[in-house]
Protein backbone atom coordinates (compact mmCIF):
# COMPACT_ATOMS: atom_id res chain seq x y z
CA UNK A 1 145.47 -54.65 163.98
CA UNK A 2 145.38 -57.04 161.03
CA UNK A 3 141.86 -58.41 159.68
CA UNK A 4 142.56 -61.60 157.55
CA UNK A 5 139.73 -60.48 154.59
CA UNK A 6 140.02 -63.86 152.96
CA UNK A 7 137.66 -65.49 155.93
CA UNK A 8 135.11 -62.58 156.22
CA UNK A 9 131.53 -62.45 155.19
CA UNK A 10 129.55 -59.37 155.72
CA UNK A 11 126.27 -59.84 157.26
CA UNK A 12 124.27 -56.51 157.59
CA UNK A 13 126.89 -54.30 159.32
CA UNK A 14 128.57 -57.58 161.34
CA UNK A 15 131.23 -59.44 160.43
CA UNK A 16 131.16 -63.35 160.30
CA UNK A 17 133.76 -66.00 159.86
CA UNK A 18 133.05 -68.14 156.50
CA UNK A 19 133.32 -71.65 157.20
CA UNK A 20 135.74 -73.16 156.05
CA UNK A 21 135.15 -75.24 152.89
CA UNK A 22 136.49 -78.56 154.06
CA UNK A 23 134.45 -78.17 157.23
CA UNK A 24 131.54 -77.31 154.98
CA UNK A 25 131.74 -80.28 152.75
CA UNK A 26 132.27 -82.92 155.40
CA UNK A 27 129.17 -80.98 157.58
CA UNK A 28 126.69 -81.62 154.84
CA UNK A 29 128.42 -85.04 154.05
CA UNK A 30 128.00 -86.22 157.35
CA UNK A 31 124.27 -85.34 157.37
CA UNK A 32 123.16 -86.76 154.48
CA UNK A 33 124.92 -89.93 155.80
CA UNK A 34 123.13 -89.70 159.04
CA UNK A 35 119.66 -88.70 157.36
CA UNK A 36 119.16 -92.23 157.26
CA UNK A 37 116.31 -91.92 154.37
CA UNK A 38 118.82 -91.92 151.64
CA UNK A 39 122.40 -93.61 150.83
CA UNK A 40 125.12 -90.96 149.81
CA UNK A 41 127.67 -92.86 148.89
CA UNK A 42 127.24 -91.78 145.44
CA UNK A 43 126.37 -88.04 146.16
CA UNK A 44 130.03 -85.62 145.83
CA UNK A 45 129.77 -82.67 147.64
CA UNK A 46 131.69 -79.34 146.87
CA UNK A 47 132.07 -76.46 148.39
CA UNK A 48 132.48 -72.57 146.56
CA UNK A 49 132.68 -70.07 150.12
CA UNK A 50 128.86 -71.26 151.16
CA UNK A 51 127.24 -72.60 148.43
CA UNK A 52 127.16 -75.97 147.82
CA UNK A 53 127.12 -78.57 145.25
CA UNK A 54 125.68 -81.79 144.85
CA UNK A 55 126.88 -83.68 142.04
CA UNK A 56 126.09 -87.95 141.12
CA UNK A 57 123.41 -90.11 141.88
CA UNK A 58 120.74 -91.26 144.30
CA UNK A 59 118.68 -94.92 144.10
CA UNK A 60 115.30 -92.91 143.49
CA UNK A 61 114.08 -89.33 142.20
CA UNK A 62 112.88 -88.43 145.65
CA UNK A 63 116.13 -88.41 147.12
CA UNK A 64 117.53 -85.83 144.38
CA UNK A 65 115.25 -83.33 146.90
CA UNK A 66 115.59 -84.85 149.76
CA UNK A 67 119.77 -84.90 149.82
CA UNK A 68 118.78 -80.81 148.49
CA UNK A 69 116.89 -80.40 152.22
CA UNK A 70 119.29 -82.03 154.18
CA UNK A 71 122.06 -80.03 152.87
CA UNK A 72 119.85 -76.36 152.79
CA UNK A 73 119.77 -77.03 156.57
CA UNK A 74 123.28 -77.47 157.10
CA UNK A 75 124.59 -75.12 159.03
CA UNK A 76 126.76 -72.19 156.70
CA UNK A 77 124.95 -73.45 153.88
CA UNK A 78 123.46 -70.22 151.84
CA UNK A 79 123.12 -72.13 148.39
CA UNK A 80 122.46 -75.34 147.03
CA UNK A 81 123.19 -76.07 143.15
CA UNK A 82 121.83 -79.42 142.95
CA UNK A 83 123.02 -81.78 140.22
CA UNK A 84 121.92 -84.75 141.20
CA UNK A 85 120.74 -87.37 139.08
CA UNK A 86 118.55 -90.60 140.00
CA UNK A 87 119.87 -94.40 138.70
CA UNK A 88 117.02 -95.26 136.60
């Protein structure tokens, strides 16, 4: 039997697939696009295994934590580093 390591987390004592970081990216992408309370075509979105990135800028300061939500509650998400910057 071979186990590819490479796409294994360990939860506990179980092992889970990572998602993959494409997947990830375009997953929180597509929800902040569909939040409808905030416009990310300025936001870039990276993935490191599951944590996240968010990197650019947002219309107003309440969307830096806002697009931070969104993306906390995508699914695979553990982490959030959250670079965001408002266009004052």
């Amino acid at each position: 039997m071979s186990v590819d390591r490479k796409h294994l987390s360990v939860a506990g004592r179980v092992a889970t697939r990572c998602p993959d970081q494409g997947d990830l990216e375009s997953a929180v992408y597509s929800a902040l696009a569909h939040a409808g309370d905030l416009d990310p075509s300025y936001i870039f979105v990276t993935a490191r295994g599951r944590d996240i990135t968010l990197a650019g800028w947002v219309h107003l300061k309440a969307e830096v934590s806002r697009a931070e939500e969104i993306t906390l509650r995508t699914n695979g998400v553990r982490k959030v580093h959250n670079e965001l910057s408002p266009d004052l």
